[in-house]
Protein backbone atom coordinates (compact mmCIF):
# COMPACT_ATOMS: atom_id res chain seq x y z
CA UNK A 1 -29.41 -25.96 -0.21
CA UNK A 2 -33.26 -25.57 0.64
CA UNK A 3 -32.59 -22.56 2.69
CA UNK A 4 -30.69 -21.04 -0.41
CA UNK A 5 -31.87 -19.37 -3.74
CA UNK A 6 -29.16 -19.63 -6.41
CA UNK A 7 -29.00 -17.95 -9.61
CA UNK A 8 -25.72 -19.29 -11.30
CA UNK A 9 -24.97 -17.87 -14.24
CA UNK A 10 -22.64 -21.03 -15.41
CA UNK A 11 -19.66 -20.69 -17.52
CA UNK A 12 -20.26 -19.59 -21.12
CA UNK A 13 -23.69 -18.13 -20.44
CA UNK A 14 -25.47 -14.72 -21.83
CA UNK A 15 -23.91 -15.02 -25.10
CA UNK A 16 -24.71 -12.09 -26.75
CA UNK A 17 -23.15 -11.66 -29.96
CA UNK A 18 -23.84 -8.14 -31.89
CA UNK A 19 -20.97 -8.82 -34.77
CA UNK A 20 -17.92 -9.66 -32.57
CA UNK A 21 -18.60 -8.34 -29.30
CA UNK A 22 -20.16 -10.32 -26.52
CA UNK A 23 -22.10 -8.15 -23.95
CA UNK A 24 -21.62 -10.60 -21.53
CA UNK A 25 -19.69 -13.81 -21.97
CA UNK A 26 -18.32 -16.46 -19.50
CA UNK A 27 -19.79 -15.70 -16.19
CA UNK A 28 -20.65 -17.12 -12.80
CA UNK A 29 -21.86 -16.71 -9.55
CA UNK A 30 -24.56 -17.37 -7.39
CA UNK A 31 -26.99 -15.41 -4.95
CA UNK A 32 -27.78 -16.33 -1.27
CA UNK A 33 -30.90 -16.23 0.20
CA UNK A 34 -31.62 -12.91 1.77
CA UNK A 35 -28.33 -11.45 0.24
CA UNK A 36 -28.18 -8.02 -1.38
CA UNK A 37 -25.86 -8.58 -4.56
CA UNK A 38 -24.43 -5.70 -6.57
CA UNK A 39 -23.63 -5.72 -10.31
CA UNK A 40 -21.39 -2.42 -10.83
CA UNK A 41 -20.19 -1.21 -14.19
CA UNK A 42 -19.89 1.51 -16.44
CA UNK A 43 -21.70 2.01 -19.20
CA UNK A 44 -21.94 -1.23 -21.82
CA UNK A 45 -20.09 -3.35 -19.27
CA UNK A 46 -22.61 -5.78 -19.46
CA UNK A 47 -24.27 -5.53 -16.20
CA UNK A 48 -27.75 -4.99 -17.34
CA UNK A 49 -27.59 -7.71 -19.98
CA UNK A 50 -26.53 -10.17 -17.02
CA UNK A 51 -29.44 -8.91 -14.32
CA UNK A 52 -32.12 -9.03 -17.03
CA UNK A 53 -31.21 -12.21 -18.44
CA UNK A 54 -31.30 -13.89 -14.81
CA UNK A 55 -34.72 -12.57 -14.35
CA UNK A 56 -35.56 -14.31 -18.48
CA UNK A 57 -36.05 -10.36 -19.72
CA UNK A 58 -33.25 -11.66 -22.09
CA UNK A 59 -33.22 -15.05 -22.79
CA UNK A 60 -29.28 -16.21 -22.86
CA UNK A 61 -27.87 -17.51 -26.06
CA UNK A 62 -25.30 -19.98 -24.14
CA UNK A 63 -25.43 -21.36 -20.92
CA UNK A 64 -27.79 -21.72 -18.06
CA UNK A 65 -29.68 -19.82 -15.24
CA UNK A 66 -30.52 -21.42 -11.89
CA UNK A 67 -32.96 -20.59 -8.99
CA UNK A 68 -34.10 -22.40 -6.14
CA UNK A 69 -31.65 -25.92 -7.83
CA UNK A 70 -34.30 -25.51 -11.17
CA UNK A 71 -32.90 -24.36 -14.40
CA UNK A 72 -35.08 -21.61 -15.92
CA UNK A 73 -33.30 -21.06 -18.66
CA UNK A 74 -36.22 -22.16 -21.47
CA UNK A 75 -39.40 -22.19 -19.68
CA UNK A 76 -42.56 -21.80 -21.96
CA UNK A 77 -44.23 -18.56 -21.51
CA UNK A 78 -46.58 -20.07 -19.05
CA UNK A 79 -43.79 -21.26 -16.80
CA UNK A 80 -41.90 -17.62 -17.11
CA UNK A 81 -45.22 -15.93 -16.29
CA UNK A 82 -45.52 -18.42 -12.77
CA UNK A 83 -41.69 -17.74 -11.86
CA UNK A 84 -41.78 -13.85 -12.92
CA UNK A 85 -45.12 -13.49 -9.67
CA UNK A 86 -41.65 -14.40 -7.66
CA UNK A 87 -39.56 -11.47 -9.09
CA UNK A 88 -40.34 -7.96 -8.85
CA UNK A 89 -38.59 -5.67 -10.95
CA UNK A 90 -38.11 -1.88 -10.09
CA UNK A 91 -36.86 0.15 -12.72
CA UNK A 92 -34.86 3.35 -13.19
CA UNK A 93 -38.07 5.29 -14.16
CA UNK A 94 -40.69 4.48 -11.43
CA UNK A 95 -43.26 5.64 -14.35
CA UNK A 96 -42.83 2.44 -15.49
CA UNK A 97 -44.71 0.55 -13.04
CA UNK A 98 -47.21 3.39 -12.54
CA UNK A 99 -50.19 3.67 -14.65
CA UNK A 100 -50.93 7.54 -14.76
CA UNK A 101 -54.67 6.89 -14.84
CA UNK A 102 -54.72 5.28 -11.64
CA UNK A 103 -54.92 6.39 -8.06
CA UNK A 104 -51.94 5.17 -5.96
CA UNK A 105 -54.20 2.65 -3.81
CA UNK A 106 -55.65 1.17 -7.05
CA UNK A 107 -52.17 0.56 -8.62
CA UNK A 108 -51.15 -1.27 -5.28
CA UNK A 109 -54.88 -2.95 -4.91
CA UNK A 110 -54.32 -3.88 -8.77
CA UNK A 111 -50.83 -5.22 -8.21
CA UNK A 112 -52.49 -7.51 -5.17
CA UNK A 113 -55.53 -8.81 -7.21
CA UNK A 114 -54.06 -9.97 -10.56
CA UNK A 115 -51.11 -11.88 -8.80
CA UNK A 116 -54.03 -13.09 -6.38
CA UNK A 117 -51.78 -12.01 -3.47
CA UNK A 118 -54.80 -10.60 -1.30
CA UNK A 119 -58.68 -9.92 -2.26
CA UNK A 120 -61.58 -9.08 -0.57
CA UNK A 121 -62.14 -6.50 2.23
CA UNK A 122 -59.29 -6.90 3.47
CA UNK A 123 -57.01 -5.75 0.48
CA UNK A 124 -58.00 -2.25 1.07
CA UNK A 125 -56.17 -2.16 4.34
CA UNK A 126 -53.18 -4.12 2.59
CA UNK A 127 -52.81 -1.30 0.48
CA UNK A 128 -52.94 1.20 3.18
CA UNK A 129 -50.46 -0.34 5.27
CA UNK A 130 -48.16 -0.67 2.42
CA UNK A 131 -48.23 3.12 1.76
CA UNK A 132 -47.38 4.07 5.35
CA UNK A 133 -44.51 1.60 5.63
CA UNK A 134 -42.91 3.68 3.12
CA UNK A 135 -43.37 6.73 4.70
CA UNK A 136 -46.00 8.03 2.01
CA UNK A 137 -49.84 9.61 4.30
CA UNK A 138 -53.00 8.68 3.77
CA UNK A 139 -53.28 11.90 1.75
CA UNK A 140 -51.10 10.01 -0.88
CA UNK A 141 -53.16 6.84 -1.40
CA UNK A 142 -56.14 8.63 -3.59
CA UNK A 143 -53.50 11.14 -5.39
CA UNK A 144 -52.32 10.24 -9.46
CA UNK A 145 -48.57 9.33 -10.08
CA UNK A 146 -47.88 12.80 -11.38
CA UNK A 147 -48.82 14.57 -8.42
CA UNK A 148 -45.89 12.91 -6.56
CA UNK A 149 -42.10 14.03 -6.23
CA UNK A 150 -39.95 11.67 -7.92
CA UNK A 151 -38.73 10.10 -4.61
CA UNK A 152 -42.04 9.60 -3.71
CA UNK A 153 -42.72 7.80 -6.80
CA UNK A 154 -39.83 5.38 -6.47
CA UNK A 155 -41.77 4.55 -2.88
CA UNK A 156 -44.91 4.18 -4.38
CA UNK A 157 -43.06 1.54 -6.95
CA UNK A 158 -41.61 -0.40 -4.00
CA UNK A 159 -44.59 -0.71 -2.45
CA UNK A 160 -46.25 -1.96 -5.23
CA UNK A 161 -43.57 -4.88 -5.91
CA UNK A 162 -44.12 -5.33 -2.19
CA UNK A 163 -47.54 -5.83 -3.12
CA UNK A 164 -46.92 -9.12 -4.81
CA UNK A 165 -44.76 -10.68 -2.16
CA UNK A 166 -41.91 -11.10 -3.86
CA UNK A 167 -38.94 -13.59 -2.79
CA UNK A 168 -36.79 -11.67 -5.20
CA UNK A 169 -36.03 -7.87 -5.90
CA UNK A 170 -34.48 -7.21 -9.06
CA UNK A 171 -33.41 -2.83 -9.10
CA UNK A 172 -32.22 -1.58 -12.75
CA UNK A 173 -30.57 1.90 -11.73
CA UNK A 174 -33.25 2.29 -9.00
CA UNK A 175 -32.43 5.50 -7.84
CA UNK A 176 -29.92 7.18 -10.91
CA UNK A 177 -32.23 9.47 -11.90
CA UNK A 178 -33.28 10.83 -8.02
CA UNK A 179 -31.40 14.27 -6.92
CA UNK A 180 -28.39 13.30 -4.34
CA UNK A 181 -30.44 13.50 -1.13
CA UNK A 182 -33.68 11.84 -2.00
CA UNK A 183 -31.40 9.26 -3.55
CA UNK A 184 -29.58 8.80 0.28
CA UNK A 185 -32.80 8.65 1.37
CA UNK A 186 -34.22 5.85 -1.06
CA UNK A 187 -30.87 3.82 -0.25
CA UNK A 188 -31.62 4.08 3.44
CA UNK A 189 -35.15 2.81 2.76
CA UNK A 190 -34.49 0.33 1.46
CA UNK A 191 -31.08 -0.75 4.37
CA UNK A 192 -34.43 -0.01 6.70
CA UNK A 193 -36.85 -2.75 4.39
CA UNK A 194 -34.29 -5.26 4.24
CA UNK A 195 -33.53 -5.38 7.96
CA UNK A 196 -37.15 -5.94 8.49
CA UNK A 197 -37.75 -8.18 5.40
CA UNK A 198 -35.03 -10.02 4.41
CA UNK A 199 -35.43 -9.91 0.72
CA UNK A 200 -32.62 -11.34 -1.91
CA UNK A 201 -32.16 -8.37 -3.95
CA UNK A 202 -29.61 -8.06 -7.07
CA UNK A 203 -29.31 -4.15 -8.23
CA UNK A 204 -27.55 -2.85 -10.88
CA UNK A 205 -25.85 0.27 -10.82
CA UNK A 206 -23.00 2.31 -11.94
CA UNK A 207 -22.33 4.18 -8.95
CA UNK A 208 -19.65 1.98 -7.28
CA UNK A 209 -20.38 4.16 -3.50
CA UNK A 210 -24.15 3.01 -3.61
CA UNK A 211 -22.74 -0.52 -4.06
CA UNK A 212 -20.60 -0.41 -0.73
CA UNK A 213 -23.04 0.79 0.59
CA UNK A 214 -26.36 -1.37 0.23
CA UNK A 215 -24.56 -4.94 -1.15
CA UNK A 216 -23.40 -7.88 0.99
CA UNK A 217 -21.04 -8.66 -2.03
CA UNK A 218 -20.47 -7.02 -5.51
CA UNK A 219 -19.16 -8.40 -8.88
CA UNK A 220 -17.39 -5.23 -11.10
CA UNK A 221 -17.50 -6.19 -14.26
CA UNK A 222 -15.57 -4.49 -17.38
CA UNK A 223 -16.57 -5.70 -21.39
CA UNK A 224 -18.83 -8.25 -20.48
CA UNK A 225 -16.46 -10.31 -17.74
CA UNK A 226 -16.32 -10.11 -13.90
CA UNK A 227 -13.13 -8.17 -12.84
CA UNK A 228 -13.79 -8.93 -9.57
CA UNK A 229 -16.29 -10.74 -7.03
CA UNK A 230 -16.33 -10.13 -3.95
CA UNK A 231 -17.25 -8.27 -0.33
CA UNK A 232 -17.28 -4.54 -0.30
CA UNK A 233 -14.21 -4.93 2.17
CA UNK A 234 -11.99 -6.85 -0.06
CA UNK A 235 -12.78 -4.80 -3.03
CA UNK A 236 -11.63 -1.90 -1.51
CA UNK A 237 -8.95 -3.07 0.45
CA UNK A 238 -7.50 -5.48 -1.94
CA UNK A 239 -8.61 -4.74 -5.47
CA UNK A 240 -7.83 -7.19 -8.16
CA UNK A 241 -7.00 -5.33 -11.30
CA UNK A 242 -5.94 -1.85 -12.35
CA UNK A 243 -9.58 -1.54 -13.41
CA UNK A 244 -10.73 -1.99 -10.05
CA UNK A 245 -8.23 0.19 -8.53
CA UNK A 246 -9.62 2.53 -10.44
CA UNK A 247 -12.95 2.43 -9.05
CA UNK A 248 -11.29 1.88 -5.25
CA UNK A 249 -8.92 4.64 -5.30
CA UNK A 250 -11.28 8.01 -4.36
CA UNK A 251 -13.22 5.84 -2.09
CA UNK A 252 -13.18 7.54 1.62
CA UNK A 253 -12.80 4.00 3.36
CA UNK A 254 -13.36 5.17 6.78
CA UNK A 255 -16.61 5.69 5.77
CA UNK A 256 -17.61 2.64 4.02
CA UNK A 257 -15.55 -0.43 5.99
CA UNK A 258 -16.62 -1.78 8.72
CA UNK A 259 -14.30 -2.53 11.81
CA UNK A 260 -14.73 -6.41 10.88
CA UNK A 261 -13.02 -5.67 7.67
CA UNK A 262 -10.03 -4.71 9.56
CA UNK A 263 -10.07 -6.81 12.73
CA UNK A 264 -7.58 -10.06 13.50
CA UNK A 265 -8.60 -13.16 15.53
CA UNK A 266 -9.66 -13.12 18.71
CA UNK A 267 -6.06 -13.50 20.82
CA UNK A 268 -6.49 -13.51 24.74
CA UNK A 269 -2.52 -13.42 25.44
CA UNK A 270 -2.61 -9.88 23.66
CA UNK A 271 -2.72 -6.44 26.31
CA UNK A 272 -6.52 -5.98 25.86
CA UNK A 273 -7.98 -2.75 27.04
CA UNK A 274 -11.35 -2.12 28.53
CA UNK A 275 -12.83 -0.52 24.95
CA UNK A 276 -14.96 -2.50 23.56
CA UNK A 277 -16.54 -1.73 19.87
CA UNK A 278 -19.08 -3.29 17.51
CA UNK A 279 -18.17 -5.34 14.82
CA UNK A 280 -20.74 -4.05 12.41
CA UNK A 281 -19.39 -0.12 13.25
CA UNK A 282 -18.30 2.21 10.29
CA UNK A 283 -14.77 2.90 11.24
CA UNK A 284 -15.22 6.66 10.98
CA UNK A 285 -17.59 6.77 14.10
CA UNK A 286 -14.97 4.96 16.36
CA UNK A 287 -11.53 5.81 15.26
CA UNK A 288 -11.15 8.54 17.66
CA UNK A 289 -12.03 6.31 20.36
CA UNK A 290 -9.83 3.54 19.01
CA UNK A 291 -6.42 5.96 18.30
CA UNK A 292 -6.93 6.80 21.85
CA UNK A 293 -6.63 3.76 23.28
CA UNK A 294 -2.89 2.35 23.62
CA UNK A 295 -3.64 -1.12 24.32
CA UNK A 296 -5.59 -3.56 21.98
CA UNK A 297 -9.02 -3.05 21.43
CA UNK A 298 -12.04 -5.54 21.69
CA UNK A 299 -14.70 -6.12 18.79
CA UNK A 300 -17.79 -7.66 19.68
CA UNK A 301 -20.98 -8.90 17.61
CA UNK A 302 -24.92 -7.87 18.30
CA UNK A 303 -24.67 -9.91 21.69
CA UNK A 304 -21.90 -8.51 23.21
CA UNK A 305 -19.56 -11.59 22.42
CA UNK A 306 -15.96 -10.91 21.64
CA UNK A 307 -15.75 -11.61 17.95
CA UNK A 308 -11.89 -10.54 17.48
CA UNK A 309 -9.04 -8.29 18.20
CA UNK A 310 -8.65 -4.90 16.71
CA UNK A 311 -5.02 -2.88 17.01
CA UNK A 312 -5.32 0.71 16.45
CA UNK A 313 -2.50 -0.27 13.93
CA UNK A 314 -4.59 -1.33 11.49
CA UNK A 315 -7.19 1.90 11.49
CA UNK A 316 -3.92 4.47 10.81
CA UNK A 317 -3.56 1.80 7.89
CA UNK A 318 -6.69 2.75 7.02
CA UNK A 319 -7.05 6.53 7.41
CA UNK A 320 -4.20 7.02 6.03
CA UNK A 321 -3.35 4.27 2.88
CA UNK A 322 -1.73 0.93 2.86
CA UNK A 323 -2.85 -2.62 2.20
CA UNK A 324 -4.31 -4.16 5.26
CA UNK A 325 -4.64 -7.84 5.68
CA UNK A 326 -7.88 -8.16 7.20
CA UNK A 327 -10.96 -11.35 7.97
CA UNK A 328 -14.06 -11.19 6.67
């Protein structure tokens, strides 16, 4: 539990009455360490009022909010101010974060000094290094906010929360309001950041693709309650309601599942071929390979070790519709 960071929202919790509708009412679930967790919902399905109120921008009417075993659900404004240096918060409109008076370097110097991350003479070359891990020049760092694209805004506002050292990421539409292919881009910055920092980031968003495509597991939710909870596999292979159907059924899933989602136990007696594939690959890049193969193909994990059994069976199932019964 000390390697963990929970944020269960227990049952009854976020209570928000406007009349007789609850924006969010009787919801749980907790948040691993170093997991990326999705909230995904349309418009007034209560995902905002759930991410906000776990990071106390809301304070719940009902029930209780947990991280790291404490319950913050309460705190004085002291305590909130101590536990919020631990959260950043990166909003739809990177504006937000950006004062337009300020250079770039001073914002993420600024960032550094009042959460007394890093001062000195050293805090100048924090700031630098920052920039260039998000792939912003040196040209950027004495520029104003307004001179920048709006993609290279949204980097400037990562590397700013990045400035504090956060242990938790908390996105609010991060990247709605970014043109398709700066929005790709952002999403695989920040895949790239969280294989090299292993934050635990919870996102909201709308768009139920970005979900399967950045979150270790995703909770739908629908007039304030979780539809469903679960990994991006099982949503989309086994979806719980109509309402997630809904959101499942123009999803390409070739190009979103992983051959784990799809693979069976590991079953030496089987006629295994000499193929061998990755666990972690997007089915679309080997199902040629696989459909070529006529005897049963091995999956295998980041070392090479044989991690299951996968029958070209079960990728037709895919390509082509069908409930597959799958391990994840």
């Amino acid at each position: 539990e000390n390697l963990k960071q929970h944020f269960p929202i227990r049952k009854g919790v976020l209570k928000r009455v406007v009349g007789a509708v609850k924006a969010v009412d009787d919801v749980s679930f907790s948040i691993k360490k170093s997991q990326m967790f999705g909230l995904v919902g349309e418009s007034g399905s209560g995902k905002t009022t759930a991410g906000r109120s776990i990071l106390k921008l809301l304070e719940p009417t009902d029930g209780k909010v947990f991280y790291k075993g404490q319950e913050i659900t309460g705190l004085n404004r002291t305590e909130t101010r101590k536990l919020r240096k631990e959260m950043q918060i990166i909003f739809q409109d990177p504006n937000a974060s950006l004062h337009p008076r300020m250079r770039i370097g001073s914002i993420i110097k600024r960032a550094m000094i009042v959460n007394k991350v890093h001062d000195g003479p050293e805090i100048d070359d924090h700031a630098r290094k920052l920039i260039a891990r998000m792939g912003l020049t040196p040209q950027h760092y004495n520029r104003y906010p307004h001179e920048l694209s709006g993609g290279q805004q949204q980097r400037v506002g990562i590397a700013r929360s990045l400035a504090i050292e956060p242990d938790i990421w908390f996105l609010d539409e991060p990247f709605s309001a970014l043109d398709p292919l700066i929005r790709k881009e952002m999403q695989d910055e920040f895949l790239r950041l969280q294989g090299v920092l292993n934050k635990t980031i919870l996102f909201v968003t709308h768009d139920f693709d970005e979900a399967l495509r950045l979150a270790d597991r995703i909770a739908i939710m629908k007039d304030g309650v979780i539809e469903q909870l679960d990994t991006p596999a099982n949503i989309v292979l086994n979806p719980a309601t109509e309402y997630v159907h809904k959101f499942t059924e123009e999803v390409p899933r070739e190009k979103v599942l992983k051959i784990e989602a799809v693979m069976d136990p590991v079953d030496s007696s089987e006629n295994i071929g000499d193929l061998r594939v990755s666990k972690d690959a997007i089915i679309e890049t080997v199902a040629e390979a696989v459909l070529s193969e006529s005897k049963v193909v091995s999956v295998v994990d980041a070392n090479n070790r044989v991690v299951g059994n996968l029958h070209p069976s079960k990728v037709i199932t895919v390509l082509f519709g069908g409930s597959t019964k799958h391990s994840s």
